[in-house]
Protein backbone atom coordinates (compact mmCIF):
# COMPACT_ATOMS: atom_id res chain seq x y z
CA UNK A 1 149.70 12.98 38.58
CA UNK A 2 147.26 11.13 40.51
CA UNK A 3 146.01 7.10 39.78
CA UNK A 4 143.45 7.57 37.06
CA UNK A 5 141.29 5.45 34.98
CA UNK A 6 140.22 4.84 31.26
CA UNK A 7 136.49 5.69 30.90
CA UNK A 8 136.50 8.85 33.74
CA UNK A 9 134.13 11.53 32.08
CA UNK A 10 133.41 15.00 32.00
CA UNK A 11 131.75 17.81 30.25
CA UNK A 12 131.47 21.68 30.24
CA UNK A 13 128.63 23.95 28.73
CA UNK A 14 127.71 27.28 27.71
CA UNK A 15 125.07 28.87 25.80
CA UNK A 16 126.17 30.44 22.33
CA UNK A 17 126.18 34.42 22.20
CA UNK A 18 127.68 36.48 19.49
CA UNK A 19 131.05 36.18 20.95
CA UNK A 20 130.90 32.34 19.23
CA UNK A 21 128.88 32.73 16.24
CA UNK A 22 131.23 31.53 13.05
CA UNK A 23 130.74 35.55 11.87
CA UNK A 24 132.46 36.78 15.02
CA UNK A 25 135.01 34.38 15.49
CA UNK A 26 136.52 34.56 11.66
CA UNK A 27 135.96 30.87 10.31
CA UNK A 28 132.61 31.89 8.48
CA UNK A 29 130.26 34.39 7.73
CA UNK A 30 127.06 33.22 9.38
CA UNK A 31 125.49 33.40 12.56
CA UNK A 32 125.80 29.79 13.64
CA UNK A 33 127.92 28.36 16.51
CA UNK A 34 131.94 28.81 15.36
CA UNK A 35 133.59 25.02 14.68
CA UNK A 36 136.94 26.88 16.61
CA UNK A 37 134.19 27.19 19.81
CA UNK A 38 132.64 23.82 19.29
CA UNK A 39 136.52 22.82 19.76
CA UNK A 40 137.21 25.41 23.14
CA UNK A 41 134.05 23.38 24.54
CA UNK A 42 135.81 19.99 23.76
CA UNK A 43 139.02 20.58 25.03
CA UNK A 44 137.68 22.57 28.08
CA UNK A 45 135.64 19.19 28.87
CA UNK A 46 138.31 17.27 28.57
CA UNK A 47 140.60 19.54 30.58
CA UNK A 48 137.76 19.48 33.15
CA UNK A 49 137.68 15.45 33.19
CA UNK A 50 141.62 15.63 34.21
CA UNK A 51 141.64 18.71 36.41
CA UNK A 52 141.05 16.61 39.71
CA UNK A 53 143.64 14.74 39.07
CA UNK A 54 146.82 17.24 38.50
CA UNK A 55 149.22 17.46 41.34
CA UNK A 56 151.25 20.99 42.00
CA UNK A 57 152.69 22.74 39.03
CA UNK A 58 151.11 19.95 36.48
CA UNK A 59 148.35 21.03 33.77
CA UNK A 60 147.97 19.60 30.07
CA UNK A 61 148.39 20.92 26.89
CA UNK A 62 146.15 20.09 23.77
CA UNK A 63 148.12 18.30 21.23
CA UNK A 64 145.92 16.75 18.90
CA UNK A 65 142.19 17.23 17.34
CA UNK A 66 140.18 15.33 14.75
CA UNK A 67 136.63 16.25 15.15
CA UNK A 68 133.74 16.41 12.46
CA UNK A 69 131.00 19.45 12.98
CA UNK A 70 128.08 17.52 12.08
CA UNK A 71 125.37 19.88 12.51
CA UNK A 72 124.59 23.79 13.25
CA UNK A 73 123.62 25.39 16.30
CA UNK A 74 121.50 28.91 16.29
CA UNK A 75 122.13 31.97 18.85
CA UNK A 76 120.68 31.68 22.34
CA UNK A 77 120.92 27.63 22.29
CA UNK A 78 122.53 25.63 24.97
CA UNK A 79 125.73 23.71 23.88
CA UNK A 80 127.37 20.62 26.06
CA UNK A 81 130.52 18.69 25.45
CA UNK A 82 131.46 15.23 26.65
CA UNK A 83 134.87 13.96 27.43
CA UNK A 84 135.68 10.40 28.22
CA UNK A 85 139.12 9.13 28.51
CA UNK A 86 139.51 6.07 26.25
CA UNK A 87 143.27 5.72 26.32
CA UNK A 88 146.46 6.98 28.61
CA UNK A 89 150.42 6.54 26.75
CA UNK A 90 152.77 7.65 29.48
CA UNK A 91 151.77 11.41 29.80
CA UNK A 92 149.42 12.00 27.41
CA UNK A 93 145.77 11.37 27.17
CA UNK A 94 143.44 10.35 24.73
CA UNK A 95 139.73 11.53 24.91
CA UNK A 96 136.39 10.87 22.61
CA UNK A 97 134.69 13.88 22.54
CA UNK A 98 131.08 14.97 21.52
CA UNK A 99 128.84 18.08 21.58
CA UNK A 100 124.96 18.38 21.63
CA UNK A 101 123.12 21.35 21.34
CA UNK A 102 119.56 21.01 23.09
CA UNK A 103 118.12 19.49 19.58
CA UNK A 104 120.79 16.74 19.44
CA UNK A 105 124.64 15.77 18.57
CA UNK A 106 126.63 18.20 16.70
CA UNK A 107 130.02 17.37 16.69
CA UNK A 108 132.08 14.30 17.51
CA UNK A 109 135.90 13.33 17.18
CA UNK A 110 139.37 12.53 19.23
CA UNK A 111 141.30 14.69 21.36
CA UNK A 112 144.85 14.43 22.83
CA UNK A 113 146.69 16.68 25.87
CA UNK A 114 149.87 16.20 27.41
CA UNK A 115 150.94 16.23 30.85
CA UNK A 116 153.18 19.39 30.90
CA UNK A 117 154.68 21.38 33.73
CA UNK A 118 153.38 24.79 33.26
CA UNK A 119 156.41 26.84 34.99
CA UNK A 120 158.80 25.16 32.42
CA UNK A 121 156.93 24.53 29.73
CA UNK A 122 155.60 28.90 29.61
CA UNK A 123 159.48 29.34 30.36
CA UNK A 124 160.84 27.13 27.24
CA UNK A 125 158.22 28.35 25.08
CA UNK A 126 159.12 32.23 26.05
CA UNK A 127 162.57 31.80 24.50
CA UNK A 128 160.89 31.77 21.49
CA UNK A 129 161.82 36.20 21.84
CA UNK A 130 165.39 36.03 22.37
């Protein structure tokens, strides 16, 4: 992996269709924005804020969530989430991470990854069939 710093940032956006409402996705049964898509937009952020930084064969894994959804978001509105690296332990990464809708914050928390190597790590977790 590549030098990196504690504060780097990043985000990643989408606007919520049907495919995220809470109804669709199975964790409720209105149309709102799904807490398991609030989380997708989190980690993808925070994914995002480490991409550039991955040398061959390196990616991350998410390990570790703790976020609170604070507030819900209606069809057809614009979700962003914010990643900023607030602390590195050997390979893996700590993040802060937040989502707004376009009326304010809706969800806040912690995220972990973990510097993995993808060949090996797909190949150890495929002997989970034999």
């Amino acid at each position: 992996m590549k030098e990196l710093n504690i504060g780097i940032k990043a985000s990643s956006e989408l606007t919520v269709t049907s495919a995220e409402l809470a109804v669709n996705v199975g964790s409720g049964s209105l149309e709102v924005f799904a807490t398991p898509a609030m989380i997708m937009l989190m980690e993808k952020a925070a994914c995002n804020c480490l991409s550039q930084y991955l040398e061959d064969g390196e990616t991350t894994v998410g390990t570790e969530m703790n976020v609170r959804h604070i507030s819900a978001t209606p069809p057809g509105m614009k979700v962003t989430a914010e990643a900023e690296l607030i602390q590195v332990s050997g390979r893996e990464f700590t993040f802060s991470v937040k989502a707004f809708d376009e009326a304010g914050i809706i969800g806040e928390g912690e995220h972990k990854r973990f510097l993995v190597f993808g060949e090996k790590f797909t190949a150890k977790t495929m002997l989970k069939l034999k």
